[in-house]
C-alpha atoms as a PDB file:
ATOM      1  CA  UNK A   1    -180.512 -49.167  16.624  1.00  0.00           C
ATOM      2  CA  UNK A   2    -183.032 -47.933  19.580  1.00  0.00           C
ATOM      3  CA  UNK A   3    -181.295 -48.676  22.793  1.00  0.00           C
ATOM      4  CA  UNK A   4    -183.363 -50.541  24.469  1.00  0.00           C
ATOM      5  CA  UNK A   5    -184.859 -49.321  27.982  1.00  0.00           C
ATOM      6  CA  UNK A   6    -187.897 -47.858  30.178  1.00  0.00           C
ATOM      7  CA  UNK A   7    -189.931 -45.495  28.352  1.00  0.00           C
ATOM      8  CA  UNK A   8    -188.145 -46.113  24.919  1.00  0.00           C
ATOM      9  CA  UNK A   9    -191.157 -47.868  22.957  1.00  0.00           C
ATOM     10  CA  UNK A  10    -191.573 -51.106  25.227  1.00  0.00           C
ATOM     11  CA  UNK A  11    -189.409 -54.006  26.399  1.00  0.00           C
ATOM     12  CA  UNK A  12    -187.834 -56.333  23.986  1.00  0.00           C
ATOM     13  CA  UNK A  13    -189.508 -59.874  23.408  1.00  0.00           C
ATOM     14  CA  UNK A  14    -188.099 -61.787  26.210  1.00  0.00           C
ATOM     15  CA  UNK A  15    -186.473 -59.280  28.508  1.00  0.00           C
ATOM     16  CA  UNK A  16    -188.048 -59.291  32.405  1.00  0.00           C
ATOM     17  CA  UNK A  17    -186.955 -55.875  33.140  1.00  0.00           C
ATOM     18  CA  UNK A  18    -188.062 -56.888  36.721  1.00  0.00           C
ATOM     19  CA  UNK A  19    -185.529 -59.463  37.181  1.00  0.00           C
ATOM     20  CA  UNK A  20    -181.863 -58.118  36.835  1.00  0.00           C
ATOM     21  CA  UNK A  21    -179.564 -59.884  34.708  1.00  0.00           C
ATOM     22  CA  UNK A  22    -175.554 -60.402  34.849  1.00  0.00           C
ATOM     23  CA  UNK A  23    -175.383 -58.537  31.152  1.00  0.00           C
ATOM     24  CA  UNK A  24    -177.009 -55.262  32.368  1.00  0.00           C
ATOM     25  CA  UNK A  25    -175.724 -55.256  36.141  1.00  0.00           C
ATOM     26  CA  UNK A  26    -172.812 -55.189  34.300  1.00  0.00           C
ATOM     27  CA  UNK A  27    -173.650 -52.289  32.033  1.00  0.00           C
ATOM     28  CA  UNK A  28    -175.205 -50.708  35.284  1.00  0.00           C
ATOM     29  CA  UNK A  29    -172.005 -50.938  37.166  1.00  0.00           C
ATOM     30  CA  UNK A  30    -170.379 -49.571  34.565  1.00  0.00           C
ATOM     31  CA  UNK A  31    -171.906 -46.170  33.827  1.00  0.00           C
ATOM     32  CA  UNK A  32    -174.094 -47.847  30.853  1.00  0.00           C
ATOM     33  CA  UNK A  33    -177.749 -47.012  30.098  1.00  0.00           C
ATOM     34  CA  UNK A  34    -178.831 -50.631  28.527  1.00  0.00           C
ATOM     35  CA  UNK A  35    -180.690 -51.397  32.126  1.00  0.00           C
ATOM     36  CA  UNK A  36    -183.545 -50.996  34.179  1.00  0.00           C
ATOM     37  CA  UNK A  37    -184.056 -50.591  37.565  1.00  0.00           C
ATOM     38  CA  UNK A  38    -184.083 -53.839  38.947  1.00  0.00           C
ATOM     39  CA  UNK A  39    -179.899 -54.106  37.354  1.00  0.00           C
ATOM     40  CA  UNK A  40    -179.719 -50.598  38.873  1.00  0.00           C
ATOM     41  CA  UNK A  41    -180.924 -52.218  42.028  1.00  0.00           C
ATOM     42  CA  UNK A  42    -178.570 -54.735  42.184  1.00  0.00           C
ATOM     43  CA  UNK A  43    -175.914 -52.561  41.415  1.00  0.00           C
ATOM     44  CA  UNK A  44    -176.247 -50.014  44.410  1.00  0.00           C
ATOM     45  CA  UNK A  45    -177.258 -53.224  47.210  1.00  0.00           C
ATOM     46  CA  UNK A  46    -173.711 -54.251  45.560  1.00  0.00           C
ATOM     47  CA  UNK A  47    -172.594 -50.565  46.718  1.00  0.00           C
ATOM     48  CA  UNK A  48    -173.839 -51.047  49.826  1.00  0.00           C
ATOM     49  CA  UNK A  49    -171.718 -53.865  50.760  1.00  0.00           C
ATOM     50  CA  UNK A  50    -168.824 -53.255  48.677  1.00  0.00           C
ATOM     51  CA  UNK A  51    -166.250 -50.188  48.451  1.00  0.00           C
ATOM     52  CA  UNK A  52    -166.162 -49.910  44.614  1.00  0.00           C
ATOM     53  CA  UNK A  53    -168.864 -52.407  42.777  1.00  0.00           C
ATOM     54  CA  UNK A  54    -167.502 -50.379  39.612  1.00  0.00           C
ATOM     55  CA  UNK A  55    -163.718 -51.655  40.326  1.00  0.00           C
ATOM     56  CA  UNK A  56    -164.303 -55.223  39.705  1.00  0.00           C
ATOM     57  CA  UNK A  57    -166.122 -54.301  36.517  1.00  0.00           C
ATOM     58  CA  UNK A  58    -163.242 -52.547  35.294  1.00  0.00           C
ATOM     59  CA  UNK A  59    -160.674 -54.572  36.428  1.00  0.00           C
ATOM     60  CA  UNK A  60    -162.526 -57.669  34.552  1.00  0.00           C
ATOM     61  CA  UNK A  61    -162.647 -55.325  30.963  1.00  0.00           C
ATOM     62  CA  UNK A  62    -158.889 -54.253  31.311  1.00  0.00           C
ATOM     63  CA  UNK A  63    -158.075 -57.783  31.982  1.00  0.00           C
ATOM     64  CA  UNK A  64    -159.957 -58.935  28.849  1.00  0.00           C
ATOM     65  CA  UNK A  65    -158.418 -56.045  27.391  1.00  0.00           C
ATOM     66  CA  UNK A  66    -154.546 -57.081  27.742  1.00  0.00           C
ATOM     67  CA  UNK A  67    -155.571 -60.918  27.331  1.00  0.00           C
ATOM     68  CA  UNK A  68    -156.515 -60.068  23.778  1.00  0.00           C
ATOM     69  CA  UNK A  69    -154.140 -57.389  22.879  1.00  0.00           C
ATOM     70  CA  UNK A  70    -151.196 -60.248  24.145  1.00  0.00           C
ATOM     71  CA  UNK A  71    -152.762 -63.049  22.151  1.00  0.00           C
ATOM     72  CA  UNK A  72    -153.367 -61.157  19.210  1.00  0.00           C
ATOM     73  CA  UNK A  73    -150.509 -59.422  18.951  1.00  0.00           C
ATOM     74  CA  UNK A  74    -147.649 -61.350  20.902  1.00  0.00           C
ATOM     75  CA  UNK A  75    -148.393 -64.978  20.441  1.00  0.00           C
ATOM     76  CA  UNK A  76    -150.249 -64.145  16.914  1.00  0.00           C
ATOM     77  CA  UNK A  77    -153.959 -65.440  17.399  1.00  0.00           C
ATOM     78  CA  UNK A  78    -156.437 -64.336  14.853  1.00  0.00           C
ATOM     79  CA  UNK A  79    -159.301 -66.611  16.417  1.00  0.00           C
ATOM     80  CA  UNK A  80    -161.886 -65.514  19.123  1.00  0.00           C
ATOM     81  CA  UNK A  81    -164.937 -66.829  21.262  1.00  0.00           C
ATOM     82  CA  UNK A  82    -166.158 -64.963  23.635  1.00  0.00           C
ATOM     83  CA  UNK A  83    -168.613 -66.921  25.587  1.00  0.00           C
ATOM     84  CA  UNK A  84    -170.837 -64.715  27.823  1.00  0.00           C
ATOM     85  CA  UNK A  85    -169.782 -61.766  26.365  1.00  0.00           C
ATOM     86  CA  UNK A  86    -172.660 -59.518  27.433  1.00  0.00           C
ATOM     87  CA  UNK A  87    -173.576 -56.223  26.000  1.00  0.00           C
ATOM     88  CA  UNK A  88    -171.354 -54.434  24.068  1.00  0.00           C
ATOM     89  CA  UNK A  89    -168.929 -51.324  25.231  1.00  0.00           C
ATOM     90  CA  UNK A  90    -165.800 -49.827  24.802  1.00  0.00           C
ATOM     91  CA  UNK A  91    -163.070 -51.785  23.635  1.00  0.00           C
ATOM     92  CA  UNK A  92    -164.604 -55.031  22.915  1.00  0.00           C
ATOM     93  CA  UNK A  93    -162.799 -58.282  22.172  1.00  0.00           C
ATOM     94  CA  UNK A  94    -162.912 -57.680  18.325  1.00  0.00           C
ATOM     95  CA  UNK A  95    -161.811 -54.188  18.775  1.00  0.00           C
ATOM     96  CA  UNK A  96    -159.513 -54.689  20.321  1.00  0.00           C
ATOM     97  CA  UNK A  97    -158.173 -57.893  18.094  1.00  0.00           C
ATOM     98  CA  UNK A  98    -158.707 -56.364  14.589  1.00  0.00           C
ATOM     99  CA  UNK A  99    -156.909 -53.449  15.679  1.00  0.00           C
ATOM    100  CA  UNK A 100    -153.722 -55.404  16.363  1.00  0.00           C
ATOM    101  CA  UNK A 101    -155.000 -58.129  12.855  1.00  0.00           C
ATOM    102  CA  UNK A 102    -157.869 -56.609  10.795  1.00  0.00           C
ATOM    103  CA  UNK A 103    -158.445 -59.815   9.644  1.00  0.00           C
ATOM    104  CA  UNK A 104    -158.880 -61.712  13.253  1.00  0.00           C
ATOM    105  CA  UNK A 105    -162.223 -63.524  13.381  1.00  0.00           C
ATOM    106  CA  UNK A 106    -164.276 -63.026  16.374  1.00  0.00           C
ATOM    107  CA  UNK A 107    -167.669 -65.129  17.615  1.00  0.00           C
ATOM    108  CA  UNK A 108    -169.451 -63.934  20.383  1.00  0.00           C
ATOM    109  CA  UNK A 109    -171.925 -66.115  22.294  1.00  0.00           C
ATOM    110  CA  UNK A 110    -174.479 -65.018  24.960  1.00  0.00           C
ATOM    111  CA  UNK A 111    -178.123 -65.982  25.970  1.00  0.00           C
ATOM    112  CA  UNK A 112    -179.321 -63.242  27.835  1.00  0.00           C
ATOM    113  CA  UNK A 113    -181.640 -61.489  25.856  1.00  0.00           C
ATOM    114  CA  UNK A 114    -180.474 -57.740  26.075  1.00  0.00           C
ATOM    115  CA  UNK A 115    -177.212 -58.844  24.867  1.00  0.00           C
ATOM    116  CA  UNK A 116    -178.630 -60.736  21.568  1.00  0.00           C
ATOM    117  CA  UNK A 117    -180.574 -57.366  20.487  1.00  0.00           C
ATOM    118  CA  UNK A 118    -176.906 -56.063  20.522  1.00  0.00           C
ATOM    119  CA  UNK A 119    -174.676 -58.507  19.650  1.00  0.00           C
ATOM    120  CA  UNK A 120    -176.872 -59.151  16.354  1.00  0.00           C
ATOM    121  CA  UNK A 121    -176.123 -55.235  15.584  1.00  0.00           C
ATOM    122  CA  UNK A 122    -172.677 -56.344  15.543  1.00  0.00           C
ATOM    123  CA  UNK A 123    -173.319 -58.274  12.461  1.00  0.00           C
ATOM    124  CA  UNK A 124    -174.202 -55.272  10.266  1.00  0.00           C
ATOM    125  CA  UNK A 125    -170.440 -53.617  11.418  1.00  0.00           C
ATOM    126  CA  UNK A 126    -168.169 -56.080  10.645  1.00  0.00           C
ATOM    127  CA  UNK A 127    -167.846 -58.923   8.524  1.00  0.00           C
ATOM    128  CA  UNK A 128    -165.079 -60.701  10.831  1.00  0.00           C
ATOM    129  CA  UNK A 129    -167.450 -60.572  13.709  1.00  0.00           C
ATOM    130  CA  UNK A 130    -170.302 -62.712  14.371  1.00  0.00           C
ATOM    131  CA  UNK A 131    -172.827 -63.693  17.115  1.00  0.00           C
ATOM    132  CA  UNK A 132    -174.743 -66.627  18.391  1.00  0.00           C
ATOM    133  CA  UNK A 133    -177.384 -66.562  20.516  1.00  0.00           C
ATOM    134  CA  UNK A 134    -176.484 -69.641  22.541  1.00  0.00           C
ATOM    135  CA  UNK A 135    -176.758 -71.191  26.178  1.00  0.00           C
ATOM    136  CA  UNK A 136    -172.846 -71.938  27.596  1.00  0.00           C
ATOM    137  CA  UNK A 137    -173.748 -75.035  29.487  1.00  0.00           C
ATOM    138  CA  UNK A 138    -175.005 -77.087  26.263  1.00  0.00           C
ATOM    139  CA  UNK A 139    -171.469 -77.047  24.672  1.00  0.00           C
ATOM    140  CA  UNK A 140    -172.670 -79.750  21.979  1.00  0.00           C
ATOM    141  CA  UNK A 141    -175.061 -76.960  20.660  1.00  0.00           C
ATOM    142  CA  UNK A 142    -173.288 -74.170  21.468  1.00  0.00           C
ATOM    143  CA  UNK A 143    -170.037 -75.456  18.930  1.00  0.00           C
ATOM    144  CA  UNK A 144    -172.950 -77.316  16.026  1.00  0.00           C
ATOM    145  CA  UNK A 145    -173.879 -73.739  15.559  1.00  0.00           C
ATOM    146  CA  UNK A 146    -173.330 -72.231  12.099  1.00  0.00           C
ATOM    147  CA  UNK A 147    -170.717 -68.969  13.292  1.00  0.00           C
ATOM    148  CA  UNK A 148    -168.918 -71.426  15.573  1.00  0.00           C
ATOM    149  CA  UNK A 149    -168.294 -74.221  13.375  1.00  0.00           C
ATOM    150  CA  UNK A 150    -168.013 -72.298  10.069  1.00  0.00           C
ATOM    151  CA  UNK A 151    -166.566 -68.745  11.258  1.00  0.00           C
ATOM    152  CA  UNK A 152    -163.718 -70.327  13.234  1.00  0.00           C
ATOM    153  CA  UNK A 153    -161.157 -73.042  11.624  1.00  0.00           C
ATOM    154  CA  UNK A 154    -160.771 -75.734  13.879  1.00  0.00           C
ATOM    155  CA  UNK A 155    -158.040 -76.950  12.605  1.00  0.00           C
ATOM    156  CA  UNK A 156    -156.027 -73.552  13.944  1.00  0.00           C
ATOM    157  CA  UNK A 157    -155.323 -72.407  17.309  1.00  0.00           C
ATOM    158  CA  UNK A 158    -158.557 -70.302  18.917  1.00  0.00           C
ATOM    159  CA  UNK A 159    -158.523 -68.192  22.116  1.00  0.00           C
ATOM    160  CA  UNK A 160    -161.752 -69.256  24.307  1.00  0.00           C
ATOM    161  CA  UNK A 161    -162.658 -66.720  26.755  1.00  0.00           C
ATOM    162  CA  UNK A 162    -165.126 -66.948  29.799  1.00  0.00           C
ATOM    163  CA  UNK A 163    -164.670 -63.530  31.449  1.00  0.00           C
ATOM    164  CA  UNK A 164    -167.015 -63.300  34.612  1.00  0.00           C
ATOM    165  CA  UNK A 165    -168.892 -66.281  33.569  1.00  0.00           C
ATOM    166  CA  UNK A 166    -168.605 -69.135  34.817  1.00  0.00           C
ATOM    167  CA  UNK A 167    -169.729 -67.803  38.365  1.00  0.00           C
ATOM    168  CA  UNK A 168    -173.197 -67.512  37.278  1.00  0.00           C
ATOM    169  CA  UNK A 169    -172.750 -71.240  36.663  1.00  0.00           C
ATOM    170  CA  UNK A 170    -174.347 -73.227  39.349  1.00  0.00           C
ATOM    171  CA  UNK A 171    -172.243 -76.469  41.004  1.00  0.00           C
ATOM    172  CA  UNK A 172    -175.030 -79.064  39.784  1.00  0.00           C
ATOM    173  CA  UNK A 173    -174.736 -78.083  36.477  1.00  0.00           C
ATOM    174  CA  UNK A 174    -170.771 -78.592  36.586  1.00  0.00           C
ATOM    175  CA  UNK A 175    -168.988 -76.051  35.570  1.00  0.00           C
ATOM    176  CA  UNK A 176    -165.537 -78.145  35.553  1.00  0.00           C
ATOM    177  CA  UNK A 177    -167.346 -80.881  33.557  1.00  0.00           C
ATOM    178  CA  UNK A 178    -168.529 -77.962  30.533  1.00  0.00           C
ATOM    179  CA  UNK A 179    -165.058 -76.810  30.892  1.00  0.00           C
ATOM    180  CA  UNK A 180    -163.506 -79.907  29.926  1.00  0.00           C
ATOM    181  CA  UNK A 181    -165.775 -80.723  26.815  1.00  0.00           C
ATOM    182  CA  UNK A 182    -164.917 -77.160  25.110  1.00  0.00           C
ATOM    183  CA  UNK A 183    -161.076 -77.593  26.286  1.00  0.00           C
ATOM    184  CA  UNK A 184    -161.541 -81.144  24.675  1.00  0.00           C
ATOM    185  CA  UNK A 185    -162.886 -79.070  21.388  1.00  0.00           C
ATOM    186  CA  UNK A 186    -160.005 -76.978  21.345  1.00  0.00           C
ATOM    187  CA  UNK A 187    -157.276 -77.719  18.463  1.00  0.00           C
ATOM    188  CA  UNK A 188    -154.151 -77.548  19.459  1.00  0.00           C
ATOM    189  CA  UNK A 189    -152.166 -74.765  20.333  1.00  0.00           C
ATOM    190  CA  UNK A 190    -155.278 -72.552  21.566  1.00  0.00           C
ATOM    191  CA  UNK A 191    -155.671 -70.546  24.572  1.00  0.00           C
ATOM    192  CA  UNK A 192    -158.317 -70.535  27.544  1.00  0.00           C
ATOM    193  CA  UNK A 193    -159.099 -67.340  29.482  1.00  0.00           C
ATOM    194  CA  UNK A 194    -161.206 -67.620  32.767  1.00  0.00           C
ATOM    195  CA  UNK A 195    -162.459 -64.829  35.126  1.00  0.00           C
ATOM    196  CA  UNK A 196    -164.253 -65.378  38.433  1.00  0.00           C
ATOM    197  CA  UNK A 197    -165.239 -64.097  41.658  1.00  0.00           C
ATOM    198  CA  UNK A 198    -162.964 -65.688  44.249  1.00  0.00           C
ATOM    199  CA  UNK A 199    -163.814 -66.317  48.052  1.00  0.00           C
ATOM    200  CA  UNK A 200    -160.119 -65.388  49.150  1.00  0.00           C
ATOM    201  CA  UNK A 201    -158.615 -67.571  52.611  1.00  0.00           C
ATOM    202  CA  UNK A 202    -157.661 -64.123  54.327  1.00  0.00           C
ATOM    203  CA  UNK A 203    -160.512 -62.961  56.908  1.00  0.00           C
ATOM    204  CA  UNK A 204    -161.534 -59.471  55.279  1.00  0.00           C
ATOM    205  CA  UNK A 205    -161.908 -60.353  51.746  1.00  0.00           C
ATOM    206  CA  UNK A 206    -163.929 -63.631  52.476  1.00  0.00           C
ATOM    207  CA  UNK A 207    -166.463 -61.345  54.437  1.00  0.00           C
ATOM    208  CA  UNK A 208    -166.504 -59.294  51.062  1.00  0.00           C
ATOM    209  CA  UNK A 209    -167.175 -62.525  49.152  1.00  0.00           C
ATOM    210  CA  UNK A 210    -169.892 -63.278  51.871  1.00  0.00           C
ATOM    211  CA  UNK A 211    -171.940 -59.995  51.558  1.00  0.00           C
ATOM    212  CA  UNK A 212    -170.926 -59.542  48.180  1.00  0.00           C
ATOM    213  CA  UNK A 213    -172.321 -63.448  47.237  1.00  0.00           C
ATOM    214  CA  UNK A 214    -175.634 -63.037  49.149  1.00  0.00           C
ATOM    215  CA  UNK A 215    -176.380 -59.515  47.405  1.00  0.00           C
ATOM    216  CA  UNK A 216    -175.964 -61.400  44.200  1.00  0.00           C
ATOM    217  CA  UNK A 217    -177.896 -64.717  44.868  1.00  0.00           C
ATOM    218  CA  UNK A 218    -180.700 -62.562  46.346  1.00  0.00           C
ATOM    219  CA  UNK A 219    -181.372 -60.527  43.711  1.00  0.00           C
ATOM    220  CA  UNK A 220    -180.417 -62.941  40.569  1.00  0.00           C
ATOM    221  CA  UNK A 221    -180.170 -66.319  41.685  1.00  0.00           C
ATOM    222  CA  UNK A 222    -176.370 -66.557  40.694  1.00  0.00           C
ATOM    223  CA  UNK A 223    -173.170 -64.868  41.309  1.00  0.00           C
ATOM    224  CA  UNK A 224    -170.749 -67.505  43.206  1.00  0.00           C
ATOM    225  CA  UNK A 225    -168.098 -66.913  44.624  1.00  0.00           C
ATOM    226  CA  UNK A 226    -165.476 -69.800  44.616  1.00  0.00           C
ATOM    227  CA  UNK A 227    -161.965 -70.999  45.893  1.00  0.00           C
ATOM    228  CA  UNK A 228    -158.678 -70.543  43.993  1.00  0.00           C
ATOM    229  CA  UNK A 229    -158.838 -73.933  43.994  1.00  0.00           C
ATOM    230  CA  UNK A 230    -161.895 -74.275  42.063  1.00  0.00           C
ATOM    231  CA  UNK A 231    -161.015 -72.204  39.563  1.00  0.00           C
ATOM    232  CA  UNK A 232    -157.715 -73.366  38.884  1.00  0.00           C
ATOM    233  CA  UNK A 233    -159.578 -77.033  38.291  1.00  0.00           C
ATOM    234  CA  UNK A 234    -161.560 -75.202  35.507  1.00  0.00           C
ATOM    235  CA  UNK A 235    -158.541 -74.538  33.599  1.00  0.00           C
ATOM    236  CA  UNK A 236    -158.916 -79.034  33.057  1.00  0.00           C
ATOM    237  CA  UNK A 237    -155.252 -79.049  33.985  1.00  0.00           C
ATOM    238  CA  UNK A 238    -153.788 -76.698  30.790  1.00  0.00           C
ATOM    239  CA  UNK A 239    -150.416 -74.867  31.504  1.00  0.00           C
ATOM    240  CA  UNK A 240    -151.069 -71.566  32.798  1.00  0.00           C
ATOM    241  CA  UNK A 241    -149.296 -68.881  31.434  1.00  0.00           C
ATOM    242  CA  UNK A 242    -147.386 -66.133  33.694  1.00  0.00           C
ATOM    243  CA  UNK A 243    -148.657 -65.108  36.425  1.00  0.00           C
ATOM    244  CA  UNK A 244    -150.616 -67.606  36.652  1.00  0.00           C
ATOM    245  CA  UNK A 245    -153.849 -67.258  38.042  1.00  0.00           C
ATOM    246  CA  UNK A 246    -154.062 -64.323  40.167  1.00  0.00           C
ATOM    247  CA  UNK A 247    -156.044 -60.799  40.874  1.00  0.00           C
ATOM    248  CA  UNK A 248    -156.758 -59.699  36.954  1.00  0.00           C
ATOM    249  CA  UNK A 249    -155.940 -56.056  37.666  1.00  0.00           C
ATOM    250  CA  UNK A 250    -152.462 -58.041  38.449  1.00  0.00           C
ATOM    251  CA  UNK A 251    -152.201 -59.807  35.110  1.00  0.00           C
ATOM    252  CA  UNK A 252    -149.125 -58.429  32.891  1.00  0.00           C
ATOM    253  CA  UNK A 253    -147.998 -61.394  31.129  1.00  0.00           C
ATOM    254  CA  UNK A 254    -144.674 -59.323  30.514  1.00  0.00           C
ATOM    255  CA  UNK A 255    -144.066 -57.259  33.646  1.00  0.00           C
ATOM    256  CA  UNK A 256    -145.696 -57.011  38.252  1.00  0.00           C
ATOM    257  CA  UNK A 257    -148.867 -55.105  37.920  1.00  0.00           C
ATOM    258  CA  UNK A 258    -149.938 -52.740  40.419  1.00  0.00           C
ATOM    259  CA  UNK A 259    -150.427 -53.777  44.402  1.00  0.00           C
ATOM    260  CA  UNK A 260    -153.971 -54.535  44.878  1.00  0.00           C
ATOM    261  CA  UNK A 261    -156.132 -54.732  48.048  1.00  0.00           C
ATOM    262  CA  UNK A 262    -158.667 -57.335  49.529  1.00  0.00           C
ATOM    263  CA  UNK A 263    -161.422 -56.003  47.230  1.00  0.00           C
ATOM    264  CA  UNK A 264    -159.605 -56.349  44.375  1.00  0.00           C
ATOM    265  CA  UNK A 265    -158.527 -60.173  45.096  1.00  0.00           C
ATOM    266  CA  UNK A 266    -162.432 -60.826  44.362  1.00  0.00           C
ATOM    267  CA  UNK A 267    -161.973 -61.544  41.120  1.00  0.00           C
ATOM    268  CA  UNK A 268    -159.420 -63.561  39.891  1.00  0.00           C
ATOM    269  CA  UNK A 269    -158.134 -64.642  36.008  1.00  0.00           C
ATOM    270  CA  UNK A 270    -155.452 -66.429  34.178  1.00  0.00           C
ATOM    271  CA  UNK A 271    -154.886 -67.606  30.657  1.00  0.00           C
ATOM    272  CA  UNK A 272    -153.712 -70.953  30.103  1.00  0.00           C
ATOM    273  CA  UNK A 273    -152.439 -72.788  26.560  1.00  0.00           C
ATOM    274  CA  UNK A 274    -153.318 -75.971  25.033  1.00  0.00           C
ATOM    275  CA  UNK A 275    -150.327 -77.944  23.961  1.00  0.00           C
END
């Protein structure tokens, strides 16, 4: 498939390359080429403000990384969807879940359009993966839709992820409220993963929030940063699992990660069962 990009036989139907999007910021950051300059701009006012804008980024793939590997393999999993799942890299969810179970069914869901273009090319790779092209804050769509209903048994256990998500998720649209109604959805005995940016209490990471916040409003018109609070209430009161909700570079559900420092306590993630 053509990537797509500047100079490479026109934009995409439906792609502003002038407006950056989370998707291909987050390829940007990254080291991807699926961007254009207005991501790239993002990404270096982000660099401006910030010691590593590529940390987070990393820290947020690892984490989905281990999440999947434990669920998949440990607790025995074989269901996936990956809500905002962006453009595809290294090591993605189904990857990383077939590896451990060939036979592990993964949907991914995203609206931005960049990401549809290659999530559909996913399709022609593997039969256990699918995509829909869906918006996360119309959940009674989002779950009618053909992969969702059909690809996934409901009457199993399924691993929901929302990795770096939710903060592009405005308060008036209520975020807690869309998390309840898929939690609701959920059979049970399935697991919910959530990563955010966090507005830590502590002096020098909230003025990294701050900066960090207004680079990202300014330029896309999302990107909140919340309270640990906040985020624990999107979890809709589910048991967390060990450690709890905490840095994800920090998140070893069997063992202390490494030490991490008031940038790295920007982004926070746990994984939490449904009994």
């Amino acid at each position: 498939m053509t990537r797509t990009g500047e100079g490479r036989g026109g934009v995409p139907s439906g792609i502003d390359p002038t407006r950056p999007s989370s998707s291909r910021v987050y390829d940007a950051i990254l080291g991807g080429k699926d961007n254009y300059s207005a991501d790239r701009g993002l990404r270096d006012a982000l660099a401006e403000v910030a010691p590593e804008p590529g940390a987070l980024a990393k820290d947020n793939r690892a984490f989905l990384q281990r999440v999947t590997r434990y669920l998949a393999g440990t607790v025995g999993v074989d269901q996936f969807l990956d809500c905002g799942s962006g453009l595809p890299t290294l090591e993605n969810t189904h990857e990383v879940a077939q590896r451990v179970n060939p036979d592990a069914a993964v949907v991914y869901v995203d609206n931005d359009p960049t990401a549809i273009v290659h999530g559909r090319a996913l399709l022609v790779e593997n039969d256990g993966t699918h995509f829909v092209a869906a918006d996360i804050t119309d959940p009674q769509h989002l779950l009618a839709e053909r992969p969702v209903a059909r690809s996934l048994e409901w009457s199993r256990p399924i691993a929901l992820f929302l990795f770096s998500t939710l903060h592009h998720i405005a308060d008036e649209d209520g975020p807690e409220e869309l998390m309840a109604r898929y939690i609701d959805a959920l059979p049970a005995g399935s697991y919910v993963g959530i990563s955010h940016f966090c507005r830590p209490e502590d002096a020098e990471a909230a003025r990294l929030a701050d900066l960090m916040e207004e680079a990202y409003l300014g330029a896309m018109g999302s990107g909140w940063f919340r309270s640990h609070e906040e985020i624990e209430r999107y979890f809709c009161g589910l048991e967390l699992l060990e450690p709890g909700l905490v840095p994800v570079a920090t998140w070893w559900p069997d063992g202390p990660g490494a030490p991490v420092n008031a940038f790295h306590r920007l982004l926070i993630g746990g994984v939490a069962r449904k009994s």
